[in-house]
C-alpha atoms as a PDB file:
ATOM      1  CA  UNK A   1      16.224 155.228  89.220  1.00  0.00           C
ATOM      2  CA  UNK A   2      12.566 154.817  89.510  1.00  0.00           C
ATOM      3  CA  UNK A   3      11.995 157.986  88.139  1.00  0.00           C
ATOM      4  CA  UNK A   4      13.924 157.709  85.003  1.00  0.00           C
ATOM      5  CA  UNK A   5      12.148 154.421  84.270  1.00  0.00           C
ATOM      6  CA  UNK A   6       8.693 156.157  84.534  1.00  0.00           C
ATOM      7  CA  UNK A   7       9.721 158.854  82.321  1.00  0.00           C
ATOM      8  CA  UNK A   8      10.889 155.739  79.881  1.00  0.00           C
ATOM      9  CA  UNK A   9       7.863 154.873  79.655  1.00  0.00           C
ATOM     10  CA  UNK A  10       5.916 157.920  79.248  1.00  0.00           C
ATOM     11  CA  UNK A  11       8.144 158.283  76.536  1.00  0.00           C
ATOM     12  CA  UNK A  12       7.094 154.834  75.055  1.00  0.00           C
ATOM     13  CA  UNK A  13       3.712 155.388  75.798  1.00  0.00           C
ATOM     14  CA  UNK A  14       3.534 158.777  73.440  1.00  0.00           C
ATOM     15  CA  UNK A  15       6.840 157.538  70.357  1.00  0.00           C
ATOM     16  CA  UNK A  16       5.859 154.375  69.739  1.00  0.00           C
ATOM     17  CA  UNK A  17       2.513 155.050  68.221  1.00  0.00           C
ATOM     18  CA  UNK A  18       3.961 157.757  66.275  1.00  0.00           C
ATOM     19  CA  UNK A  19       7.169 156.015  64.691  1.00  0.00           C
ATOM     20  CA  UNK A  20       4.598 152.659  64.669  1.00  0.00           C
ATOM     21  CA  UNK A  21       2.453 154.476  61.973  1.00  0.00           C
ATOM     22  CA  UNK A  22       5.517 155.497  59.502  1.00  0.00           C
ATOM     23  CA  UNK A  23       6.567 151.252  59.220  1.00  0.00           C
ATOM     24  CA  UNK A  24       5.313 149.521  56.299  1.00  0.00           C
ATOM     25  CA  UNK A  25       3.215 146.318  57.264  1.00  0.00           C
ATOM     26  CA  UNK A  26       6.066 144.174  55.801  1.00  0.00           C
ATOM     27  CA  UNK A  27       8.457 145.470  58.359  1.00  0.00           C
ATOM     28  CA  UNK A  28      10.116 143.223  61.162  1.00  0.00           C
ATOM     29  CA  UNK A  29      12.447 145.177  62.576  1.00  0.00           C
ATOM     30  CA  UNK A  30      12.306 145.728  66.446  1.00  0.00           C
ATOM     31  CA  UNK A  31       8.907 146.395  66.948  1.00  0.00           C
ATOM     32  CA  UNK A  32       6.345 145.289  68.822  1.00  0.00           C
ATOM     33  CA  UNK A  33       4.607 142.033  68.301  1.00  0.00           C
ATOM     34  CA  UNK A  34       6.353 141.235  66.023  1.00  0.00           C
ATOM     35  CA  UNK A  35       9.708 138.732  65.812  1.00  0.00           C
ATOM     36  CA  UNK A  36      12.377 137.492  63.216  1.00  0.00           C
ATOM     37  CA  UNK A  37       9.960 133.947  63.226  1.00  0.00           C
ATOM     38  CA  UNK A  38       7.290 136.354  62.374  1.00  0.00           C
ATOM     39  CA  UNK A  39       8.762 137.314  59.332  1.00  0.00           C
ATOM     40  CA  UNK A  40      10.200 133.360  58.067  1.00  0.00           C
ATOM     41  CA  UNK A  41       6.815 132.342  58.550  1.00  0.00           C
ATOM     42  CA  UNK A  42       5.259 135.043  56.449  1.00  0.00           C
ATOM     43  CA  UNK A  43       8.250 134.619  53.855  1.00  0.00           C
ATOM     44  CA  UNK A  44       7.674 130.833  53.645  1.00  0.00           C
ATOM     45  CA  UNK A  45       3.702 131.428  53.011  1.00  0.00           C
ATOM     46  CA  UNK A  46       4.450 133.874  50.137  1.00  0.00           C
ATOM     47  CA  UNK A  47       7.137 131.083  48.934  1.00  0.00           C
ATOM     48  CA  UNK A  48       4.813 128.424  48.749  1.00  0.00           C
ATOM     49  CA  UNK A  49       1.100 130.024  47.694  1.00  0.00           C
ATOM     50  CA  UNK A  50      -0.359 131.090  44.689  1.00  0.00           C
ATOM     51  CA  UNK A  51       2.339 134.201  44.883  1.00  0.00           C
ATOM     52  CA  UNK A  52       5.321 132.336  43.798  1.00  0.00           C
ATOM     53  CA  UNK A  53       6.488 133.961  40.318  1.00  0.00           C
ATOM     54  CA  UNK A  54       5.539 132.171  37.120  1.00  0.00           C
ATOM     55  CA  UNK A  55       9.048 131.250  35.127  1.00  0.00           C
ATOM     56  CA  UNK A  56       6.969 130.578  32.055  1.00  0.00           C
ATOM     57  CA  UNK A  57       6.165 134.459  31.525  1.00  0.00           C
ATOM     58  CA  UNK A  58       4.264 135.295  28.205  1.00  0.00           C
ATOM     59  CA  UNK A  59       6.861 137.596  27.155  1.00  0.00           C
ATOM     60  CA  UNK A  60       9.453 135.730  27.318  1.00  0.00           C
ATOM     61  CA  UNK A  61       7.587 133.299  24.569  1.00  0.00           C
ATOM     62  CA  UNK A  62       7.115 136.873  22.786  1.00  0.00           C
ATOM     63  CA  UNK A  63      10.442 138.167  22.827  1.00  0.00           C
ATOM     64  CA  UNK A  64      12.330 134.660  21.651  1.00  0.00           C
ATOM     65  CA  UNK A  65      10.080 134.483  18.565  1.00  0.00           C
ATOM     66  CA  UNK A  66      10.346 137.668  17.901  1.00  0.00           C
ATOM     67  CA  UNK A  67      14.763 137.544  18.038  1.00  0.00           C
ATOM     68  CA  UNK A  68      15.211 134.375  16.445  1.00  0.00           C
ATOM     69  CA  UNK A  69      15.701 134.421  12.528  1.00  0.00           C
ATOM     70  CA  UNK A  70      13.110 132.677  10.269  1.00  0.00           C
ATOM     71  CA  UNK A  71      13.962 128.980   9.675  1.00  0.00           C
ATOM     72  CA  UNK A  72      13.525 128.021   6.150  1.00  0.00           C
ATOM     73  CA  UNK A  73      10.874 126.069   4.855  1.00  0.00           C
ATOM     74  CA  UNK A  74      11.653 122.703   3.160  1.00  0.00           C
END
């Protein structure tokens, strides 16, 4: 018993630096330090900051003048 938990963590010791290094910074899975609340928080930052996308895109101006017809001029 004791001995399988020391070889656990061994194993911990000399994995988890080397799967660590493949996640992406965005990742919340199980790893360590970091938790589901982790990840809400960060979502709710991006949500409300200067990152929120901008519904009034340029081309979208672009592409409506560009499909409408001509109206006449009176």
């Amino acid at each position: 018993m004791i001995a399988d938990r020391v070889v656990q963590a061994a194993l911990k010791l000399v994995l988890e630096p080397i799967f660590e290094a493949d996640f992406k910074p965005v990742s919340y899975g199980f790893r360590p330090k970091r938790r589901p609340k982790d990840a809400i928080a960060e979502s709710r930052f991006y949500e409300s900051s200067q990152f929120r996308a901008d519904s009034r895109a340029p081309a979208a101006g672009k592409l409506d003048e560009r499909t409408r017809p001509p109206t006449p001029s009176t």
